[in-house]
N, C-alpha and C. Protein backbone atom coordinates (compact mmCIF):
# COMPACT_ATOMS: atom_id res chain seq x y z
N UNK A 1 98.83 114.14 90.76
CA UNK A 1 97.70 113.60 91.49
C UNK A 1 96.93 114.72 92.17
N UNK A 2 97.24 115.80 92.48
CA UNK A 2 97.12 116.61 93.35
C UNK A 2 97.09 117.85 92.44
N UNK A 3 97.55 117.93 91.74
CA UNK A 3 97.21 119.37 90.88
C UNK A 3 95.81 119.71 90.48
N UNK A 4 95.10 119.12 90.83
CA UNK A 4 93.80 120.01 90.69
C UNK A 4 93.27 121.25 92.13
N UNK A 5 94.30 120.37 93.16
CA UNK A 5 93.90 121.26 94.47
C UNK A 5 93.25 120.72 95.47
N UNK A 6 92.99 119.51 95.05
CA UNK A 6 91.63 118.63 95.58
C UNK A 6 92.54 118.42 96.86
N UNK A 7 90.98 118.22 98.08
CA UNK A 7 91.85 117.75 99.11
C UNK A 7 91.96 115.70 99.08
N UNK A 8 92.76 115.16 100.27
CA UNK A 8 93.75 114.25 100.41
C UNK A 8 92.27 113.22 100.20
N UNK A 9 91.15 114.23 101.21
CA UNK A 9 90.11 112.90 101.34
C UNK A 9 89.40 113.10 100.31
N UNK A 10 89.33 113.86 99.37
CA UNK A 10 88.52 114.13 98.28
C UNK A 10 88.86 112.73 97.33
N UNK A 11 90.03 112.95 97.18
CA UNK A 11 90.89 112.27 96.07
C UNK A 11 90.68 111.03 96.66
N UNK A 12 90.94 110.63 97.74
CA UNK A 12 90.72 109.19 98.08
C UNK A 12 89.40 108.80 97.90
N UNK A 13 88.51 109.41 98.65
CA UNK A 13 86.85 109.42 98.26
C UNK A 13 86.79 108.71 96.82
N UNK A 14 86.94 109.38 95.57
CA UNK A 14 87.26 108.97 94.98
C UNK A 14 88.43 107.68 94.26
N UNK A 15 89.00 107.15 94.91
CA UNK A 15 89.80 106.46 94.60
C UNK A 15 88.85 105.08 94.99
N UNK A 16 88.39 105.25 96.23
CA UNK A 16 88.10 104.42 97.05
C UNK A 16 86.53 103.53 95.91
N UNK A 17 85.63 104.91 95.58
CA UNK A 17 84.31 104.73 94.58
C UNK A 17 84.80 103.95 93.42
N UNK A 18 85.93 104.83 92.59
CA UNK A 18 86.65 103.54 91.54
C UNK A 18 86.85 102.00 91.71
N UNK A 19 87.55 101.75 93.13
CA UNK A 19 87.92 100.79 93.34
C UNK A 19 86.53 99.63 93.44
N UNK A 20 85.62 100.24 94.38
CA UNK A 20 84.31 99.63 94.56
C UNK A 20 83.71 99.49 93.10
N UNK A 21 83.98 99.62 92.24
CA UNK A 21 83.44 99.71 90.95
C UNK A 21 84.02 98.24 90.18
N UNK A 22 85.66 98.49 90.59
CA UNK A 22 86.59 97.84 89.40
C UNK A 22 87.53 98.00 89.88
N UNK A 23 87.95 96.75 90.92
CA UNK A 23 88.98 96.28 92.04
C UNK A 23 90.26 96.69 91.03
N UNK A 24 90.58 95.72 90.16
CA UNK A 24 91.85 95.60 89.37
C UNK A 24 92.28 96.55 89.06
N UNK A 25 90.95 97.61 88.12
CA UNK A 25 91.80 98.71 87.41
C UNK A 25 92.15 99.58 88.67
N UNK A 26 91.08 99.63 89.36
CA UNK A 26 91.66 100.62 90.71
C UNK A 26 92.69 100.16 91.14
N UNK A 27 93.54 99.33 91.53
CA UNK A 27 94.74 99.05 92.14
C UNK A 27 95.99 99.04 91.09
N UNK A 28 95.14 98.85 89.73
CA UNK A 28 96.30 99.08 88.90
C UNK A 28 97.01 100.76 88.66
N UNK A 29 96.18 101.27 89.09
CA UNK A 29 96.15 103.17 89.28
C UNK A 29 96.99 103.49 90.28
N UNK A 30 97.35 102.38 91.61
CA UNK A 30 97.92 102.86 92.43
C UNK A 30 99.17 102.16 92.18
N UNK A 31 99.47 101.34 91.85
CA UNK A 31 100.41 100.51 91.07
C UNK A 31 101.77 101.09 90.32
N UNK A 32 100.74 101.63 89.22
CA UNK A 32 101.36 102.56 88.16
C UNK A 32 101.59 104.46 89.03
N UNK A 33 101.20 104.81 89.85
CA UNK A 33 101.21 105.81 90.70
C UNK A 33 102.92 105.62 91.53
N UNK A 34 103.03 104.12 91.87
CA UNK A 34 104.32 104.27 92.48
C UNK A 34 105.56 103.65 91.56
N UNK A 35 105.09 103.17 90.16
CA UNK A 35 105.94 103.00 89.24
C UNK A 35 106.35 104.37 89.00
N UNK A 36 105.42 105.53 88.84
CA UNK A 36 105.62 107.05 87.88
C UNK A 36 106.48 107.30 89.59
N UNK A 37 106.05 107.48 90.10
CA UNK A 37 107.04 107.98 91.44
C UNK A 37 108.67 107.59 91.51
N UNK A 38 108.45 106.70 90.82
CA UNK A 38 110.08 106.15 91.16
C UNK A 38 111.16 106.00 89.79
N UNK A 39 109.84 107.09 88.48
CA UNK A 39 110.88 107.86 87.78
C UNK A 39 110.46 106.80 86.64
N UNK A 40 109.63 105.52 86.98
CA UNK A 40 109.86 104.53 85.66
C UNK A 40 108.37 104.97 84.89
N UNK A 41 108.77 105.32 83.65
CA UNK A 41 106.89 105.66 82.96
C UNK A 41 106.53 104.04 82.28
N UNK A 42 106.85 103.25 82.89
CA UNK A 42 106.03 101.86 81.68
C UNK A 42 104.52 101.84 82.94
N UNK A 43 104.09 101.09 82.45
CA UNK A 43 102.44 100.95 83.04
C UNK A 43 101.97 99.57 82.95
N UNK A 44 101.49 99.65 83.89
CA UNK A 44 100.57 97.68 83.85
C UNK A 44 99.06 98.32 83.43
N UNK A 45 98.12 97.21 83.75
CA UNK A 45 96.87 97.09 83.36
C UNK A 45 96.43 96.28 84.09
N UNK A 46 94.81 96.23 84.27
CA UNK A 46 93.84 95.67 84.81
C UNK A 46 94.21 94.29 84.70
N UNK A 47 94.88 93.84 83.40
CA UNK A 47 94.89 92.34 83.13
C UNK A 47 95.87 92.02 83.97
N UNK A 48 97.01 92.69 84.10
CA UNK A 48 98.47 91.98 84.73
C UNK A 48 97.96 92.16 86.43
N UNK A 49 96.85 92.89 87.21
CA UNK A 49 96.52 92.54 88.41
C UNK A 49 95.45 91.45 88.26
N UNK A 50 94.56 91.24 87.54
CA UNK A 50 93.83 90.00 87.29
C UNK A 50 94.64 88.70 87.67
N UNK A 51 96.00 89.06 87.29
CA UNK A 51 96.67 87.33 86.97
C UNK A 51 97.52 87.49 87.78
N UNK A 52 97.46 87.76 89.26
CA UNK A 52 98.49 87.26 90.53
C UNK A 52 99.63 86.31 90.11
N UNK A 53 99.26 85.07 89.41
CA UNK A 53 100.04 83.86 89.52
C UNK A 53 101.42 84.87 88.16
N UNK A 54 100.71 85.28 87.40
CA UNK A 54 102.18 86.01 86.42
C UNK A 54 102.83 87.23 87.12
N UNK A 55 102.24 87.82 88.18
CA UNK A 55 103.11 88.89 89.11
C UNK A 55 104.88 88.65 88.79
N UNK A 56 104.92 87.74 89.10
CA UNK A 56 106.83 87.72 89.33
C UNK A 56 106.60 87.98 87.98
N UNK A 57 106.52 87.77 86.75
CA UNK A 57 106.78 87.15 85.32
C UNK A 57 107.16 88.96 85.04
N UNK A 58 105.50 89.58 85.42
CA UNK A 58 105.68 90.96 85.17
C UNK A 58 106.39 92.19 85.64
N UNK A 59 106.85 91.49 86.79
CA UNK A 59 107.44 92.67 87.89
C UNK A 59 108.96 92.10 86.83
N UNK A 60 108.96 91.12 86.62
CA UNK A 60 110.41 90.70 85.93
C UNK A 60 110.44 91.91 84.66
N UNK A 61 109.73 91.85 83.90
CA UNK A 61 109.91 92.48 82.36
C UNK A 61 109.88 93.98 82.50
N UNK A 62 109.16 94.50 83.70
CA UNK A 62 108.99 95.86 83.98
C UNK A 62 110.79 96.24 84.89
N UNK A 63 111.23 95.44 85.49
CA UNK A 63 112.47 95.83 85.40
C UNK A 63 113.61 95.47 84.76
N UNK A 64 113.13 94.80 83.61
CA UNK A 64 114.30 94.56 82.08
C UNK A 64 114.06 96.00 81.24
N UNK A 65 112.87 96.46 81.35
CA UNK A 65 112.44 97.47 80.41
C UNK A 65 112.74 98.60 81.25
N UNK A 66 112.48 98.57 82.24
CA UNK A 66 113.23 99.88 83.23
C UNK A 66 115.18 100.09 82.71
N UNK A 67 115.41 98.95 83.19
CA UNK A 67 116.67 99.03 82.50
C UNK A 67 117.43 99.03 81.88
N UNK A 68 116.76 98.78 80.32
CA UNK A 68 116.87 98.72 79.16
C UNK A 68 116.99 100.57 78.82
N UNK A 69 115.69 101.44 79.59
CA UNK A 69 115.27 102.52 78.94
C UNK A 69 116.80 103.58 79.53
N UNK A 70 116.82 103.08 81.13
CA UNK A 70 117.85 103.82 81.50
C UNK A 70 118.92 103.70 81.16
N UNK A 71 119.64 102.17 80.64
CA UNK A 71 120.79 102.18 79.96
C UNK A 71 120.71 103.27 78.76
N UNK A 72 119.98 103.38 77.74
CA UNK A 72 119.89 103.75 76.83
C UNK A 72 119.79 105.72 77.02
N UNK A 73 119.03 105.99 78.30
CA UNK A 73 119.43 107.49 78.35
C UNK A 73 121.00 107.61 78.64
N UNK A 74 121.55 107.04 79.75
CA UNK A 74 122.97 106.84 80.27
C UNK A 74 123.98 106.95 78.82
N UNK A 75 123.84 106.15 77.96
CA UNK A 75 124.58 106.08 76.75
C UNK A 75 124.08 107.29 75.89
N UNK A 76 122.65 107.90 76.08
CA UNK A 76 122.74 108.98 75.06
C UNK A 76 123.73 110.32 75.75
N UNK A 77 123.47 110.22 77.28
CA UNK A 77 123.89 111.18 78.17
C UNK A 77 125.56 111.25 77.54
N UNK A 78 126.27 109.91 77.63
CA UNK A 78 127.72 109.86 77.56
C UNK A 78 128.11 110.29 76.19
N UNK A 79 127.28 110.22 75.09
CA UNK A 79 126.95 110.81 73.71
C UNK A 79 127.27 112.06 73.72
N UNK A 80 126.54 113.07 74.13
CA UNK A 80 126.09 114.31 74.31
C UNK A 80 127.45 115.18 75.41
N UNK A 81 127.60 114.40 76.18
CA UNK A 81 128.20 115.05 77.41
C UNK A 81 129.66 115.24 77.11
């Protein structure tokens, strides 16, 4: 997020102009910002913040697939190791 050097309010400045543009995708940016933070790379979209009422449905499948991916390093790890 920060590797360009930019400062804190720059980047927000910007975050903030996106958002005023295109609520969804902008929040889907910050979304997926604390999914990549917490190590998981799957990603939502503009559509899955559009549809509040499927939230649980999606937060559900994003941690079947979280744990699907990590079982599967865990077992290559025990493979290898």
């Amino acid at each position: 997020m920060f590797a360009s050097g930019d400062r804190l309010e720059d980047v927000t400045a910007r975050w903030v102009a996106r958002f005023n543009e295109h609520e969804a995708k902008a929040v889907a940016e910050v979304v997926n910002l604390v999914l990549q933070a917490s190590g998981c790379n799957l990603r939502i979209n503009e559509d899955d913040i559009a549809d509040p009422d499927n939230a649980p449905n999606r937060v559900a499948e994003i941690q079947e697939e979280f744990q699907q991916v990590g079982t599967a390093v865990r077992r290559a790890q025990l493979s290898t190791g």
